[in-house]
PDB file of N, CA and C in Angstrom:
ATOM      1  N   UNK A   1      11.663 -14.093  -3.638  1.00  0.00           N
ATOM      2  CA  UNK A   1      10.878 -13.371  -4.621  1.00  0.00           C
ATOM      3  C   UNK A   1      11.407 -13.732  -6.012  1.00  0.00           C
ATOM      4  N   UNK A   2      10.585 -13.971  -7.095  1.00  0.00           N
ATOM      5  CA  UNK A   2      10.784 -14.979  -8.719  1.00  0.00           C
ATOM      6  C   UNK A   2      10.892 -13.455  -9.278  1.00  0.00           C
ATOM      7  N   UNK A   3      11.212 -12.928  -9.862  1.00  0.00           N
ATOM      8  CA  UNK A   3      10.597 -11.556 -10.767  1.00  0.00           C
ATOM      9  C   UNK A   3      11.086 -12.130 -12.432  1.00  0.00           C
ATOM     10  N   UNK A   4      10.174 -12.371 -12.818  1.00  0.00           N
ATOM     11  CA  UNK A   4      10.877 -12.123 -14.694  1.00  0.00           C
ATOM     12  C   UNK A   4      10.579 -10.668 -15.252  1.00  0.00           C
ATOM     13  N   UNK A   5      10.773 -10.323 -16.261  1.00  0.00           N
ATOM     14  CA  UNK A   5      10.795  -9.148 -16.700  1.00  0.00           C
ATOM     15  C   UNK A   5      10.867  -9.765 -18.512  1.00  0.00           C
ATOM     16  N   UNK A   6       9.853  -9.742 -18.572  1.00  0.00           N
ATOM     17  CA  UNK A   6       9.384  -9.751 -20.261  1.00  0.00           C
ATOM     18  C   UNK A   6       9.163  -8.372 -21.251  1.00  0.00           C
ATOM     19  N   UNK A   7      10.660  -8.443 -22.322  1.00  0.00           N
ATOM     20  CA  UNK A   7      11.022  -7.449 -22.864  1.00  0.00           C
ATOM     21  C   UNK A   7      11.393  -7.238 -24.604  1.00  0.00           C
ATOM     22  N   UNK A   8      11.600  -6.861 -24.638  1.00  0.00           N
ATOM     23  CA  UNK A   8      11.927  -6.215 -26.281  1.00  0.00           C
ATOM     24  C   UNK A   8      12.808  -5.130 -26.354  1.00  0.00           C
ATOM     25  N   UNK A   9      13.933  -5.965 -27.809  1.00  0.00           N
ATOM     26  CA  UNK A   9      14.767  -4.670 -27.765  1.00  0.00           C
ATOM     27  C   UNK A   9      14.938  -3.347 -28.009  1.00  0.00           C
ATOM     28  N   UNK A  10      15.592  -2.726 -27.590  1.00  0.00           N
ATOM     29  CA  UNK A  10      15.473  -1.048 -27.599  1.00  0.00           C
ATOM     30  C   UNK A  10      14.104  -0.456 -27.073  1.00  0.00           C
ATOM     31  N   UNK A  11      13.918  -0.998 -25.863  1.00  0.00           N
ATOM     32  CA  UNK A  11      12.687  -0.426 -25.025  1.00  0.00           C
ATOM     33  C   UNK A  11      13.146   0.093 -23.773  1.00  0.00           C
ATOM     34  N   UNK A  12      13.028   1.494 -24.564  1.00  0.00           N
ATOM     35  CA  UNK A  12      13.281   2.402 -22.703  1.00  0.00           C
ATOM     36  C   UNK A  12      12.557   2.209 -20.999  1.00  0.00           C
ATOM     37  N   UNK A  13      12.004   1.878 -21.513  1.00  0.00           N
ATOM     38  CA  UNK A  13      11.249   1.038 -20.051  1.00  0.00           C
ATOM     39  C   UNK A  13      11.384   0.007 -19.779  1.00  0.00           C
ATOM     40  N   UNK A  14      11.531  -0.691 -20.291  1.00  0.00           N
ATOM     41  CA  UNK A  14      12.690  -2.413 -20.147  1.00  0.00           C
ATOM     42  C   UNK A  14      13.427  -2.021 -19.711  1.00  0.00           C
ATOM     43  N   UNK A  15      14.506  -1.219 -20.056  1.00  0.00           N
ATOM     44  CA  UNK A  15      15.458  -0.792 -19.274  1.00  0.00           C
ATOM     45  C   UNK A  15      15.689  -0.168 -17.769  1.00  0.00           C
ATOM     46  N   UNK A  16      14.550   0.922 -18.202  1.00  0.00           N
ATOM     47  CA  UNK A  16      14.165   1.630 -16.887  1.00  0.00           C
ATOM     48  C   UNK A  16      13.480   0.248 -15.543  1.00  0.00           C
ATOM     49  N   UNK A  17      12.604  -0.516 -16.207  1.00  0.00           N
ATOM     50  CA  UNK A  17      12.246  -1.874 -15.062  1.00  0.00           C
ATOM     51  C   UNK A  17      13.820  -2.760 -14.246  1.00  0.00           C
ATOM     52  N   UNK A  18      14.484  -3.329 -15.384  1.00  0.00           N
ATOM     53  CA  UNK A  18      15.599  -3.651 -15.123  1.00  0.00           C
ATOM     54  C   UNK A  18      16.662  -3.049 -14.053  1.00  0.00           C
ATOM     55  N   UNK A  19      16.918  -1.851 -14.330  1.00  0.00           N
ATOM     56  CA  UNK A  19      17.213  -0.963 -13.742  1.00  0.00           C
ATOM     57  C   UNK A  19      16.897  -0.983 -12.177  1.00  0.00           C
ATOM     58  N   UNK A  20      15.290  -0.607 -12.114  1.00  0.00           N
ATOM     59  CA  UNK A  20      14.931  -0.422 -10.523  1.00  0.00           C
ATOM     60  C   UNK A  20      15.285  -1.731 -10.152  1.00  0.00           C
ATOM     61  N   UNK A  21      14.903  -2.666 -10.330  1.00  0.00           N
ATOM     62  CA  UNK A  21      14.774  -4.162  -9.513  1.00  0.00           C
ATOM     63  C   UNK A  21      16.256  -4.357  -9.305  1.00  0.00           C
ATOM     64  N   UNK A  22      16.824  -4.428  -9.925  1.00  0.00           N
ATOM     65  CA  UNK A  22      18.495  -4.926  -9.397  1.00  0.00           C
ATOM     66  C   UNK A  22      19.098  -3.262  -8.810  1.00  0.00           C
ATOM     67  N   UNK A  23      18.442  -1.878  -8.583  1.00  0.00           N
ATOM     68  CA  UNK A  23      18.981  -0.892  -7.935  1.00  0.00           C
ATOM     69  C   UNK A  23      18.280  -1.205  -6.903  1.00  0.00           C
ATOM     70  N   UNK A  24      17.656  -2.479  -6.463  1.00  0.00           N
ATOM     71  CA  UNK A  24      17.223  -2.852  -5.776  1.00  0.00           C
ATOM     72  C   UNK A  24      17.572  -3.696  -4.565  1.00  0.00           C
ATOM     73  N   UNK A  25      18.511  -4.723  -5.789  1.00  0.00           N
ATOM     74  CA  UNK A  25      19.300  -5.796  -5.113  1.00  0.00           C
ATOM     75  C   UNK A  25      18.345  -7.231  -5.272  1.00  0.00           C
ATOM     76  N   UNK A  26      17.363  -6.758  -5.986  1.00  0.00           N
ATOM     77  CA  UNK A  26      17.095  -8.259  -6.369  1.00  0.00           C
ATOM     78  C   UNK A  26      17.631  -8.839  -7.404  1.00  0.00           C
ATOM     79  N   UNK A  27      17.272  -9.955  -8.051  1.00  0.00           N
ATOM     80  CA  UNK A  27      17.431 -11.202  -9.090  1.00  0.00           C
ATOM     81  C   UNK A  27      16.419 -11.033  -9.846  1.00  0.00           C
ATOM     82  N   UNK A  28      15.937 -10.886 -11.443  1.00  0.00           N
ATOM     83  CA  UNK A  28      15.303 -11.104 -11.955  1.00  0.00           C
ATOM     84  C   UNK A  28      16.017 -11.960 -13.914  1.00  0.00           C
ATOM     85  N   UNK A  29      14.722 -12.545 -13.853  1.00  0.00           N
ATOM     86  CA  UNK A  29      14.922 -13.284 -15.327  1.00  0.00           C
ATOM     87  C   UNK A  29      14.167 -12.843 -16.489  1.00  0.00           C
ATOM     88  N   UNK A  30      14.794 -12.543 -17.314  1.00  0.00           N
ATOM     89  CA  UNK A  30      14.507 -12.311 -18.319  1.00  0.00           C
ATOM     90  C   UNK A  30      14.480 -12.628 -19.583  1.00  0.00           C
ATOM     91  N   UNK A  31      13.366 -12.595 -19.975  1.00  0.00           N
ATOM     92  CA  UNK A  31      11.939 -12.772 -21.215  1.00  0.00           C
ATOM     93  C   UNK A  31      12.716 -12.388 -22.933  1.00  0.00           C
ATOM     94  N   UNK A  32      13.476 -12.108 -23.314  1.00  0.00           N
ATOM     95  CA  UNK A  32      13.565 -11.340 -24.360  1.00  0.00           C
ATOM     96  C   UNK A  32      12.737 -11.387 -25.407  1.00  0.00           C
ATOM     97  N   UNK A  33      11.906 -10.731 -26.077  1.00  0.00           N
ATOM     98  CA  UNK A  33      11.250 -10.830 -27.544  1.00  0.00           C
ATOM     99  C   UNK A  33      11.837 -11.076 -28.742  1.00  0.00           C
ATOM    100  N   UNK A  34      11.153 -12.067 -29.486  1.00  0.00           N
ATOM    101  CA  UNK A  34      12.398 -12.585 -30.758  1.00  0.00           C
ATOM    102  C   UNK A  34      13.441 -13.710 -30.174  1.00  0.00           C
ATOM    103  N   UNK A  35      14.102 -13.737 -28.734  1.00  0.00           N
ATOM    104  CA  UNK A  35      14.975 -14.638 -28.203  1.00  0.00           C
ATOM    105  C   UNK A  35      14.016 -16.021 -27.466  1.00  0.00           C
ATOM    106  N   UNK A  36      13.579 -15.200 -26.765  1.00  0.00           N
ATOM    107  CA  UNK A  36      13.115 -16.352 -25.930  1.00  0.00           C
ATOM    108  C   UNK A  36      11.478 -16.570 -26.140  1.00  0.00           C
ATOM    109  N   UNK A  37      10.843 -15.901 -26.854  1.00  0.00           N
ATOM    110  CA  UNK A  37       9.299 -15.832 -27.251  1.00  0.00           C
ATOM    111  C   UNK A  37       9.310 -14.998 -29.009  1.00  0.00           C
ATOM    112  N   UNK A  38       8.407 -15.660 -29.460  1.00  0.00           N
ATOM    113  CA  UNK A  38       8.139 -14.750 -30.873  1.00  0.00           C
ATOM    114  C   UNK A  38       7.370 -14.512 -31.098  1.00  0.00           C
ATOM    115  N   UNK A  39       6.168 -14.370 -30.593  1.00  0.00           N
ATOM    116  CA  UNK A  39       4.745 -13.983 -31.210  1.00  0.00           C
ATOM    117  C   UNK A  39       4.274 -13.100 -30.017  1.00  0.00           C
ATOM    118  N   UNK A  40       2.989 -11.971 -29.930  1.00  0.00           N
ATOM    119  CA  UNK A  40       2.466 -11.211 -28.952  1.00  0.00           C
ATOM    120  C   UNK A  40       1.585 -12.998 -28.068  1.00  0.00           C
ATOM    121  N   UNK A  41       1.240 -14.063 -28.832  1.00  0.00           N
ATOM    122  CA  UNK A  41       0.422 -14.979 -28.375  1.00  0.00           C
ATOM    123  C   UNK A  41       1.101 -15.905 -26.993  1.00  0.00           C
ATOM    124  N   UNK A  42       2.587 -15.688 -27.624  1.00  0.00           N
ATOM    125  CA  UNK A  42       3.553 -16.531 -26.548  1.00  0.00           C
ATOM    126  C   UNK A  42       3.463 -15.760 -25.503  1.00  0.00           C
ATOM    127  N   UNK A  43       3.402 -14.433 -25.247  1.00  0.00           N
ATOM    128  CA  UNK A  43       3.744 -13.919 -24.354  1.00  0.00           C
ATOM    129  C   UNK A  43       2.068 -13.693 -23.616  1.00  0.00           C
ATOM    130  N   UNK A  44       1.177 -13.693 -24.394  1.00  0.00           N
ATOM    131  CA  UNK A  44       0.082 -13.852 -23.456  1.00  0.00           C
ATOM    132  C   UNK A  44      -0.303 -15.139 -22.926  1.00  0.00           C
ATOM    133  N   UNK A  45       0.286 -15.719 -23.353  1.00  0.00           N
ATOM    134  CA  UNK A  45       0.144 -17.581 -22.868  1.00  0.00           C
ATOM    135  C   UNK A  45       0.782 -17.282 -21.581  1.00  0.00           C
ATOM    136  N   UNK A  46       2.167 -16.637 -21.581  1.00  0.00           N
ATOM    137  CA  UNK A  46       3.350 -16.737 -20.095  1.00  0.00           C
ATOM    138  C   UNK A  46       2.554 -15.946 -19.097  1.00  0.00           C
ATOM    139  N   UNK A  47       2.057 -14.600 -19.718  1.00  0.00           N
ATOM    140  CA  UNK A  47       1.277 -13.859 -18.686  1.00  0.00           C
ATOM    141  C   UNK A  47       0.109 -13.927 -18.018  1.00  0.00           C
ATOM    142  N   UNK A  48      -0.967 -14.687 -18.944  1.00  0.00           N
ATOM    143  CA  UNK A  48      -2.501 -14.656 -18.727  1.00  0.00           C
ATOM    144  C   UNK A  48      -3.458 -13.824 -19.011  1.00  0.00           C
ATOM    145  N   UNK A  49      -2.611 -12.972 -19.656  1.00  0.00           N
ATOM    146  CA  UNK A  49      -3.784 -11.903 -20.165  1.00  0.00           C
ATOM    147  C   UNK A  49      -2.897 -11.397 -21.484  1.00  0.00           C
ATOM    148  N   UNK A  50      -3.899 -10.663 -22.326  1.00  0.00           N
ATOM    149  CA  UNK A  50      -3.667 -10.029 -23.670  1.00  0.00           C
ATOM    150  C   UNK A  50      -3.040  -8.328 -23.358  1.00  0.00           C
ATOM    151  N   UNK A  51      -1.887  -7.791 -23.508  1.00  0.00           N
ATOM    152  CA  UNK A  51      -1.321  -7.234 -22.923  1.00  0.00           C
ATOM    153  C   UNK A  51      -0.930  -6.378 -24.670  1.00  0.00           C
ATOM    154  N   UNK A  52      -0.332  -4.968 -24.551  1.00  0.00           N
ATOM    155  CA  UNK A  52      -0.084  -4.332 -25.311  1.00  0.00           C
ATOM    156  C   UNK A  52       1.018  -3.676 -25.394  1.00  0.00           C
ATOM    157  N   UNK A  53       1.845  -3.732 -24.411  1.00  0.00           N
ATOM    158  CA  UNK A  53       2.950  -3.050 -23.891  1.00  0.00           C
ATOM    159  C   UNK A  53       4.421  -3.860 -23.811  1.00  0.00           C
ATOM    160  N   UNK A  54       5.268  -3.301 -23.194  1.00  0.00           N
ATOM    161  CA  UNK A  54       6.793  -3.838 -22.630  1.00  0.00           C
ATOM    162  C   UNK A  54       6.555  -2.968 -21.787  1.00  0.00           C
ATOM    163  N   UNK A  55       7.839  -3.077 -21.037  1.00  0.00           N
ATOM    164  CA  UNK A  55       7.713  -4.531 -20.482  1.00  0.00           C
ATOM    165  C   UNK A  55       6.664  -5.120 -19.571  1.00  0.00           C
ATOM    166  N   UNK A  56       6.711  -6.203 -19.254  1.00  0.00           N
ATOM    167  CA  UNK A  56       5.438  -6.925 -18.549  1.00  0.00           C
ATOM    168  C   UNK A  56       6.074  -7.686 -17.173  1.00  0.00           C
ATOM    169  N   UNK A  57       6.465  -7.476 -16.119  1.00  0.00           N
ATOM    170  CA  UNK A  57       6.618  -7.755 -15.153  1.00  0.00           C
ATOM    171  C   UNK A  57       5.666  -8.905 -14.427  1.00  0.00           C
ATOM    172  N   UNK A  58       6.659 -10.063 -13.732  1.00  0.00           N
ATOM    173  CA  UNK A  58       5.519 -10.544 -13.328  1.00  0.00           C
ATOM    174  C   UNK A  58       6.508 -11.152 -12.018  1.00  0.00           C
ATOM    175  N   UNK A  59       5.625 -11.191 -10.793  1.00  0.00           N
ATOM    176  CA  UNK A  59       6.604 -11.187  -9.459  1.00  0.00           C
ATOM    177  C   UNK A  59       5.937 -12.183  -8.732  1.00  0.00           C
ATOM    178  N   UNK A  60       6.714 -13.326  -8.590  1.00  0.00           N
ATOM    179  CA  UNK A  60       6.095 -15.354  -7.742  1.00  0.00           C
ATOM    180  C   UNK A  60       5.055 -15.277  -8.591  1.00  0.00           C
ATOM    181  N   UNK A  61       5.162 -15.465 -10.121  1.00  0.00           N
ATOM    182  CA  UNK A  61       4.026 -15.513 -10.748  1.00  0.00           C
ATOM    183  C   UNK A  61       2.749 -14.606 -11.148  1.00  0.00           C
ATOM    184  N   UNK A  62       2.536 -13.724 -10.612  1.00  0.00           N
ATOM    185  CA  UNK A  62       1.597 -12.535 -10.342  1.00  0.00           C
ATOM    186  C   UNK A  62       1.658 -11.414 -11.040  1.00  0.00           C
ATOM    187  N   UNK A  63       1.179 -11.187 -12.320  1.00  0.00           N
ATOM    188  CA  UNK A  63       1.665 -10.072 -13.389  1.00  0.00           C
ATOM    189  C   UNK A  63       1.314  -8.732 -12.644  1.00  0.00           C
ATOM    190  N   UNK A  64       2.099  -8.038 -12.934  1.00  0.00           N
ATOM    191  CA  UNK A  64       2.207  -6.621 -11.960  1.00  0.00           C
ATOM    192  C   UNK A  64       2.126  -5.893 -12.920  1.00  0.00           C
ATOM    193  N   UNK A  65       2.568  -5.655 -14.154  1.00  0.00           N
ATOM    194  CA  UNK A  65       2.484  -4.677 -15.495  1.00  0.00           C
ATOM    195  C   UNK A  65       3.741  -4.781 -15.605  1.00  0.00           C
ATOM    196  N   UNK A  66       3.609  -3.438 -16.289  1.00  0.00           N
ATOM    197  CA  UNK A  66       4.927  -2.365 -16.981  1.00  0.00           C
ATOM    198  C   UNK A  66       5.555  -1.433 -16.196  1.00  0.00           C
ATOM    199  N   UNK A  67       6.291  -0.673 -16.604  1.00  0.00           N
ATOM    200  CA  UNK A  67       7.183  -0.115 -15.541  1.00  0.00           C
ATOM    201  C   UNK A  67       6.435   0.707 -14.389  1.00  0.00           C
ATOM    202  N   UNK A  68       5.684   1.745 -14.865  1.00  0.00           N
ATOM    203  CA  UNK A  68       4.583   2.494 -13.676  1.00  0.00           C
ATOM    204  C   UNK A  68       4.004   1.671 -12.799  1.00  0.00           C
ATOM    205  N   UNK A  69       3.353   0.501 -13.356  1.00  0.00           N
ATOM    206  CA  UNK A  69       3.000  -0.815 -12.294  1.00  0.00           C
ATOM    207  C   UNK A  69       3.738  -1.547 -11.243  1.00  0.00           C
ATOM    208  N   UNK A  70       5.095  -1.771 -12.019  1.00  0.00           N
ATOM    209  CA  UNK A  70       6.402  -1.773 -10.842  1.00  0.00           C
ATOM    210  C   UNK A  70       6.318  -0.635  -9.577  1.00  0.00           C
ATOM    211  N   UNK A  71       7.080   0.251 -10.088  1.00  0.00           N
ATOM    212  CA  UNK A  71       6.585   1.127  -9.399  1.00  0.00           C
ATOM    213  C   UNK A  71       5.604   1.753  -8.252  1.00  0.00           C
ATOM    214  N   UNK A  72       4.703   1.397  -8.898  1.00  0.00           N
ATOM    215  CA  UNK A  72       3.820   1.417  -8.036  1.00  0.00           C
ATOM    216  C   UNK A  72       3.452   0.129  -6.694  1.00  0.00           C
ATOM    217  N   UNK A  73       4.038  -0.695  -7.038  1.00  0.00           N
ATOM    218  CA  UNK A  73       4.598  -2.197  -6.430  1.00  0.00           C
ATOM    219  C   UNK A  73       5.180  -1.906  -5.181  1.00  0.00           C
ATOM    220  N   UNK A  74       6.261  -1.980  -5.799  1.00  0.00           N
ATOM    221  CA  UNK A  74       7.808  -1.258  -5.230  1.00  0.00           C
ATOM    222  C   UNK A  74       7.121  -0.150  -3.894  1.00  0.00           C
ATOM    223  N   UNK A  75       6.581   1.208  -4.277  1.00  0.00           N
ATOM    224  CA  UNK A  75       6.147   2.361  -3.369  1.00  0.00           C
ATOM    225  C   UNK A  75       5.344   1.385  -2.363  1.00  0.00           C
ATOM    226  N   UNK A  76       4.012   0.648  -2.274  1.00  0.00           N
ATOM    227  CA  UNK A  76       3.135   0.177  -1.936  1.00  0.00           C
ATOM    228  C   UNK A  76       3.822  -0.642  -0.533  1.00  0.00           C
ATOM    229  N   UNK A  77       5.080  -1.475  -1.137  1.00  0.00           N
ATOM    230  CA  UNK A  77       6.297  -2.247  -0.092  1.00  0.00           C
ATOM    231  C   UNK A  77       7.092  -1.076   0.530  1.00  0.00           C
ATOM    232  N   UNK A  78       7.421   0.294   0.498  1.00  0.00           N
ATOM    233  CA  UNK A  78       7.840   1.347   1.303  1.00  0.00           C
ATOM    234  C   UNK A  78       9.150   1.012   0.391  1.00  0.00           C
ATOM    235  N   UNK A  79       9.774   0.604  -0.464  1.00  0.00           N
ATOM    236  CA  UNK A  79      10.681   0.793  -1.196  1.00  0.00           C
ATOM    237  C   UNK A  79      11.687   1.426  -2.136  1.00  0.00           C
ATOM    238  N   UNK A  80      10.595   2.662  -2.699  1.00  0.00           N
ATOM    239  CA  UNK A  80      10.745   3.864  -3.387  1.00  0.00           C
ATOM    240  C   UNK A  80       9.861   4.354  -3.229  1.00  0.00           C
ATOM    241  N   UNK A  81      10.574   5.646  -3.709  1.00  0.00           N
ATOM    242  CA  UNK A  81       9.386   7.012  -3.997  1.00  0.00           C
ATOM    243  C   UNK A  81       8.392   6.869  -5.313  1.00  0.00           C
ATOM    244  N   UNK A  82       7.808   7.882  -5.637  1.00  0.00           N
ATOM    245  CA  UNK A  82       6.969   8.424  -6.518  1.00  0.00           C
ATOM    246  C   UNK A  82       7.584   8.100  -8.194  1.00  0.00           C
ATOM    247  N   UNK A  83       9.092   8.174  -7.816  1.00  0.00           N
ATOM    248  CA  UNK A  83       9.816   8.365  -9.113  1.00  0.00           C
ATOM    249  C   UNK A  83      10.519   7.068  -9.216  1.00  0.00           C
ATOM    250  N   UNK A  84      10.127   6.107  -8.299  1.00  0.00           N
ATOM    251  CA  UNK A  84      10.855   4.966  -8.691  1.00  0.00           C
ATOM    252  C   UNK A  84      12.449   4.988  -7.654  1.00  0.00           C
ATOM    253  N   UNK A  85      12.867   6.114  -7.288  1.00  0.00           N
ATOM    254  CA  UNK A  85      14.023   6.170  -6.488  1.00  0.00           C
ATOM    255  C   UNK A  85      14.146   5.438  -5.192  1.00  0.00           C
ATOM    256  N   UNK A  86      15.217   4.522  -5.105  1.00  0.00           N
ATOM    257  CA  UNK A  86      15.329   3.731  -3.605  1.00  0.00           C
ATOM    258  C   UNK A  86      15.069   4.628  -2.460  1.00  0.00           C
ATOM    259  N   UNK A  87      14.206   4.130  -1.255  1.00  0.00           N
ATOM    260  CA  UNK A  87      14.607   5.177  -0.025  1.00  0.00           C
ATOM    261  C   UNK A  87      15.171   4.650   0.760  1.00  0.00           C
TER     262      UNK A  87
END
């Protein structure tokens, strides 16, 4: 499984994404805004769509969203709960 995680600093949900996926035990790469992309255009080029948010998750290529979208990912695979918590 590829996961990047495309982010910006001081974003509580960047964090909170980060967070689940490696309380996970996976590997993910990460996107930074200003570091590794500078414009909202770069980052819709990486994603494929025009997006408004942080972070932007995208898993073997396949944009999943922002953190609730994780989430909701994650639950769907029997992985966590409601709140994002490992089961």
């Amino acid at each position: 499984m590829t996961i990047t995680i495309y982010s910006k600093p001081n974003c509580p949900f960047c964090v909170k994404s980060k967070a689940l996926v490696k309380g996970l035990g996976l590997t993910y790469e990460e996107k930074m805004f200003g570091k590794d992309f500078n414009s909202p255009e770069e980052l819709y080029e990486a994603v494929g769509k025009q997006v408004r948010t942080m972070p932007q998750v995208l898993i073997d290529g396949e944009l999943i969203g922002g953190y609730n979208q994780l989430v909701e990912y994650f639950m769907e695979k029997g992985k966590v709960n409601f709140k994002g918590e490992k089961i």
